[in-house]
Protein backbone atom coordinates (compact mmCIF):
# COMPACT_ATOMS: atom_id res chain seq x y z
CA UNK A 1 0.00 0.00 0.00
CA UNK A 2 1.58 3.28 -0.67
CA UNK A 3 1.80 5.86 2.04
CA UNK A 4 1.07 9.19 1.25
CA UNK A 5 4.02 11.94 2.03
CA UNK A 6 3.30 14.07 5.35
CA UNK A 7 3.61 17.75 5.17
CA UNK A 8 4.01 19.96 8.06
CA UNK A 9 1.47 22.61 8.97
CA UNK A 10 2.14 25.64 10.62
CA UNK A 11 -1.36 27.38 10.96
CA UNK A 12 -2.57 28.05 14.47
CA UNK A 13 -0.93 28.55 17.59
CA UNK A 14 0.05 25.29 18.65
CA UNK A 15 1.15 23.07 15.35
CA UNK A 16 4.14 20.87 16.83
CA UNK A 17 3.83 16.94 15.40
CA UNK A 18 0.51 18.37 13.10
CA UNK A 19 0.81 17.18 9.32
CA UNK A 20 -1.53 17.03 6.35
CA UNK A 21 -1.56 13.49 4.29
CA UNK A 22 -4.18 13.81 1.21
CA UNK A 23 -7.12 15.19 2.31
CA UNK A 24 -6.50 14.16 6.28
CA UNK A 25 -4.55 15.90 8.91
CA UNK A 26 -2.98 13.96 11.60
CA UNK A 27 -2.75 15.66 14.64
CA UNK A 28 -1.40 14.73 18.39
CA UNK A 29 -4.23 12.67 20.69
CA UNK A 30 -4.44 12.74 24.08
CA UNK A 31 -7.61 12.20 26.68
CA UNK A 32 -8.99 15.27 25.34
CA UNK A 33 -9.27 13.61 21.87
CA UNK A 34 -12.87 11.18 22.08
CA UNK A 35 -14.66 14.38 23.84
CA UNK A 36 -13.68 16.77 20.67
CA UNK A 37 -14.46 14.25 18.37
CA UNK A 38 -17.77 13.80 19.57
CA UNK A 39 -18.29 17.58 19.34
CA UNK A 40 -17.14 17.98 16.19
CA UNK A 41 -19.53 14.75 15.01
CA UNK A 42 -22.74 16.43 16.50
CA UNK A 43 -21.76 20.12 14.64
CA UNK A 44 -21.65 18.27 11.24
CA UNK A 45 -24.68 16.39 11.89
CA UNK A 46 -26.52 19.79 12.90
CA UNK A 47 -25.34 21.34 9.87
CA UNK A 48 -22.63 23.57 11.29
CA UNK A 49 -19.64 23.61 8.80
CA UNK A 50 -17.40 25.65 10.00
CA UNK A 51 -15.44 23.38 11.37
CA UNK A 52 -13.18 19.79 10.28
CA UNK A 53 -14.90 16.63 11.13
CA UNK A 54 -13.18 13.58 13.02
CA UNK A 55 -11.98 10.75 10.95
CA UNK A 56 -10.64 8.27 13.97
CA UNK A 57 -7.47 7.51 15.05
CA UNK A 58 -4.21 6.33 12.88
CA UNK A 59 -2.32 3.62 13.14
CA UNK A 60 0.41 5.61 14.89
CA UNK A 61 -2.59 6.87 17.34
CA UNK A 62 -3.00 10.40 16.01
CA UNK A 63 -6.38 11.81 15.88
CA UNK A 64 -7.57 12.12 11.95
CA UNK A 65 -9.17 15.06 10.58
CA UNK A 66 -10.45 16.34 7.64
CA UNK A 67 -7.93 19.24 6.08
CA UNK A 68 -9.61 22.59 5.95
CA UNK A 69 -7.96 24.05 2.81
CA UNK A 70 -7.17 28.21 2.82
CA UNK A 71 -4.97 30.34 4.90
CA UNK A 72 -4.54 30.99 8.22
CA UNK A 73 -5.89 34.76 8.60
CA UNK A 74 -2.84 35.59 11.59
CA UNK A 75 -0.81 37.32 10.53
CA UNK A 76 0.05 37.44 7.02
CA UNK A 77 -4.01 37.76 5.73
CA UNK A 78 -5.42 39.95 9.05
CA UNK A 79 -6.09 42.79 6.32
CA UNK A 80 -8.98 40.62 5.06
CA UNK A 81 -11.02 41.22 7.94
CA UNK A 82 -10.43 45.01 7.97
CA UNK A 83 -13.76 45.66 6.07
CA UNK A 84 -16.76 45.88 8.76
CA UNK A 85 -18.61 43.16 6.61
CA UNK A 86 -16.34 40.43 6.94
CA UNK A 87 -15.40 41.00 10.68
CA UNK A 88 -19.05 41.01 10.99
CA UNK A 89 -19.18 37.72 8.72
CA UNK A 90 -16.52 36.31 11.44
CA UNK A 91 -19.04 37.26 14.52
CA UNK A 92 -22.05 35.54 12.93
CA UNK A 93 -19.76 32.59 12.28
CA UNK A 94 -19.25 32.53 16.24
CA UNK A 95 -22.80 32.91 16.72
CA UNK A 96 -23.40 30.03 14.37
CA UNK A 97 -20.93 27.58 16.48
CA UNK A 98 -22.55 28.71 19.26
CA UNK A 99 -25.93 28.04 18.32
CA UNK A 100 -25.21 24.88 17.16
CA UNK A 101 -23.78 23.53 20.39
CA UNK A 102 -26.09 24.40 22.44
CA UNK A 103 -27.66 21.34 21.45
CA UNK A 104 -24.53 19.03 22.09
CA UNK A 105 -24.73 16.30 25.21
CA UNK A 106 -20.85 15.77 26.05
CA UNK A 107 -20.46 11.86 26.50
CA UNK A 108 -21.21 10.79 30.41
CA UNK A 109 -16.52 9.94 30.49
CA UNK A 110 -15.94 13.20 28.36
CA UNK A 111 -12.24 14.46 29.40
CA UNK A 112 -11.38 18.33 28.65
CA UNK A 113 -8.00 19.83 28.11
CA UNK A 114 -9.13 22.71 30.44
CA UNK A 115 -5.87 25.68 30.31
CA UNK A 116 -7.96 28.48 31.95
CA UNK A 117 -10.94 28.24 33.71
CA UNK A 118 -13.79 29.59 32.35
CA UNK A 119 -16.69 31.89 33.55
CA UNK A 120 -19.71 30.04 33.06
CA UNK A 121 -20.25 26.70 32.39
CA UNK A 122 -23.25 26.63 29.47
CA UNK A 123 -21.59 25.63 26.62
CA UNK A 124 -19.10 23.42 25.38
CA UNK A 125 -16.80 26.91 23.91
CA UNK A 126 -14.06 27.00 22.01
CA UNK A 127 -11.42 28.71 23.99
CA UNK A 128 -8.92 30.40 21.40
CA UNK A 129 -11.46 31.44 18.46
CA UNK A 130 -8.58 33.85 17.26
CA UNK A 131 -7.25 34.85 13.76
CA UNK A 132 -4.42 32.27 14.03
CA UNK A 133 -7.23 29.82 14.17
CA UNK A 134 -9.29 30.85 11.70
CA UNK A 135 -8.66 29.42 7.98
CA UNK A 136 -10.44 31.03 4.93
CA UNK A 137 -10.44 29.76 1.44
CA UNK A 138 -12.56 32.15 -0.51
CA UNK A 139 -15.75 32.30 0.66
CA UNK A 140 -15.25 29.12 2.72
CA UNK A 141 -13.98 29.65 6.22
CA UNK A 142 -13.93 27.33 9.15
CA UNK A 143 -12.09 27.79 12.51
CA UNK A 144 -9.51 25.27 13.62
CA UNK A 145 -7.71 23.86 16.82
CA UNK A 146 -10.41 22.81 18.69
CA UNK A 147 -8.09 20.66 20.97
CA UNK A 148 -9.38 23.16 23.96
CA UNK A 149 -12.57 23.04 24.31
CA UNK A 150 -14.19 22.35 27.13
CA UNK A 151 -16.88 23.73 29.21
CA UNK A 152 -17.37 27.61 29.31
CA UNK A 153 -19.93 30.07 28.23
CA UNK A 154 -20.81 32.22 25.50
CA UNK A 155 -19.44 35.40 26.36
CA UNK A 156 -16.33 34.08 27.47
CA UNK A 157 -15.36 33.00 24.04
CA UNK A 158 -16.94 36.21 22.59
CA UNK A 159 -14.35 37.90 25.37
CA UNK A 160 -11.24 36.07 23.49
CA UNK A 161 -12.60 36.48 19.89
CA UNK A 162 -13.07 40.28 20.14
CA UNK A 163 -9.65 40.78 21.61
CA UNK A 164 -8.33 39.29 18.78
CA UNK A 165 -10.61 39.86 15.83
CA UNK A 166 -11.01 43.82 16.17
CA UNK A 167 -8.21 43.36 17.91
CA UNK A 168 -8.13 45.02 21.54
CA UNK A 169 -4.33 45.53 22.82
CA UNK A 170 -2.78 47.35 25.77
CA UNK A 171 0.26 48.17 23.69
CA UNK A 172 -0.25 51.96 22.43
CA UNK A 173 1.68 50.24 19.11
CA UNK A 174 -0.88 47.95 18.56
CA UNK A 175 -4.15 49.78 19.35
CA UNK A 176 -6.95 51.30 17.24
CA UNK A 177 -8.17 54.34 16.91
CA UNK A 178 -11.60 52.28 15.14
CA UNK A 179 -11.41 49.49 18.13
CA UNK A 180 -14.86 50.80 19.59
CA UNK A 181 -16.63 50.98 16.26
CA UNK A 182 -14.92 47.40 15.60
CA UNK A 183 -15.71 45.87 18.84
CA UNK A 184 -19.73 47.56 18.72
CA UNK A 185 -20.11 45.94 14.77
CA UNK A 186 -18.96 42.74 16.39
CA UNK A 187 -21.59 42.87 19.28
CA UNK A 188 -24.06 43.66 16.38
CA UNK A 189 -23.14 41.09 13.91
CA UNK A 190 -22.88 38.64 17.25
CA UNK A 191 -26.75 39.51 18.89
CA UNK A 192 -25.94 40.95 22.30
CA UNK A 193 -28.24 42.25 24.00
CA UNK A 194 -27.89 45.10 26.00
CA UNK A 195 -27.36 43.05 29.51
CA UNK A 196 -24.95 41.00 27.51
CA UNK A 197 -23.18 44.32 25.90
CA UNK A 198 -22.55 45.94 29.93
CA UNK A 199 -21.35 41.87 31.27
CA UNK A 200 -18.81 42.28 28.37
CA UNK A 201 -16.74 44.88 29.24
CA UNK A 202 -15.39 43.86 32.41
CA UNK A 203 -15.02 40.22 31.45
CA UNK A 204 -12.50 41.38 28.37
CA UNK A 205 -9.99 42.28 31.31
CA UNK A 206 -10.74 39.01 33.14
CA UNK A 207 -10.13 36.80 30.00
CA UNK A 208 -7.14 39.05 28.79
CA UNK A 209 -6.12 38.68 32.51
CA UNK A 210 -6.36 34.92 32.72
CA UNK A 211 -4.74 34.52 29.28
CA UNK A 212 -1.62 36.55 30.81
CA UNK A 213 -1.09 34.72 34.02
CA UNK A 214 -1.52 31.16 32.33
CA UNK A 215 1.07 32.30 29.81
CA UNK A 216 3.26 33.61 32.29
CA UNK A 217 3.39 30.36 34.78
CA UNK A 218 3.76 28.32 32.02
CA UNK A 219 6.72 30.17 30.65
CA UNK A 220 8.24 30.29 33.88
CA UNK A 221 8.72 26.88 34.17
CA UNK A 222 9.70 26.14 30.48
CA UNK A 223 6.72 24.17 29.17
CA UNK A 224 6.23 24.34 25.30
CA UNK A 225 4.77 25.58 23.33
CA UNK A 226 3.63 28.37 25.94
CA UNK A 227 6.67 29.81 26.27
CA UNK A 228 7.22 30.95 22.98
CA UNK A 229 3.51 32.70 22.31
């Protein structure tokens, strides 16, 4: 039988041992692994596409995926979400996840790759729905590295998107003089109400917050690959 060549992938934030073969991507497993799959299987069967869908495990025990062809949008294509439209496009794309989990009964041994504890426990969320996670191939885009998710709630993932997607920053370099009109056409595009709109705004320090002090213990003690994000 031939063996089709493995190619390295670098998209995302955390791509160490992930390759493509054919159509399939071959990623890592660990205990996490059966509890993603399982929420990846029930967004397909929903109808939510925006995501790869679990092919099993190899023979080498990776976890198979289907490969979500594009680019990564961080940081080389950011400038494709600059138009209101399309960061709007990415909001109702986090809307549609979220919509279509709500539905999703975790199986009664699921095991979560937990990093930061969340706020909220009434959804299965993402955790890092970030440009360096999102993939778009024309009109076809479809977030990736769903390796932490775990139990959380909606606005804590729309906490980690925003920062990212309008992008919020600390660093007078990096900020925006449009982040406010960004951030309000993401709320918009998302569907928060106004109770949801005033919980917000404190939670993006809390989740910025959190983000910062998990980096910063796990750099401390050398584990990879936190220490070089």
């Amino acid at each position: 039988m031939r063996h089709e060549e493995e190619q390295p992938l670098s998209g995302g934030n955390i791509s160490d041992g992930v390759v493509r073969v054919g159509d399939t991507v071959r990623r890592p497993a660990g205990p996490w692994t059966p509890a993603v799959h399982a929420l990846l299987t029930h967004l397909h069967e929903v109808g939510f596409r925006a995501a790869p869908r679990p092919l099993g495990i190899d023979e080498r025990g990776r976890e198979v995926l289907t490969f979500v062809p594009g680019d990564v949008i961080w940081p080389d294509r950011f400038a494709l979400l600059e138009p209101s439209r399309r960061l709007a496009r990415v909001a109702r794309l986090v809307r549609g996840f979220h919509d279509a989990v709500e539905g999703f009964a975790p199986p009664a041994d699921a095991r979560w790759r937990t990093l930061v504890p969340a706020e909220g426990a009434d959804i299965i969320a993402h955790h890092d729905l970030a440009p360096w996670n999102l993939v778009a191939d024309g009109e076809q885009w479809a977030f990736i590295d769903w390796d932490t998710a775990a139990p959380g709630s909606r606005l804590w993932d729309v906490a980690y998107a925003v920062h990212g997607f309008v992008p919020l920053s600390a660093d007078p370099a990096r900020q925006r003089a449009d982040a406010a009109d960004r951030l309000r056409v993401f709320a918009d595009a998302y569907g928060l109400d106004e109770s949801e709109r005033r919980r917000l705004v404190p939670l993006l320090g809390r989740r910025t917050r959190s983000m910062h002090d998990f980096l910063r213990d796990r750099s401390a003690v050398g584990d990879q690959p936190w220490t070089r994000l």
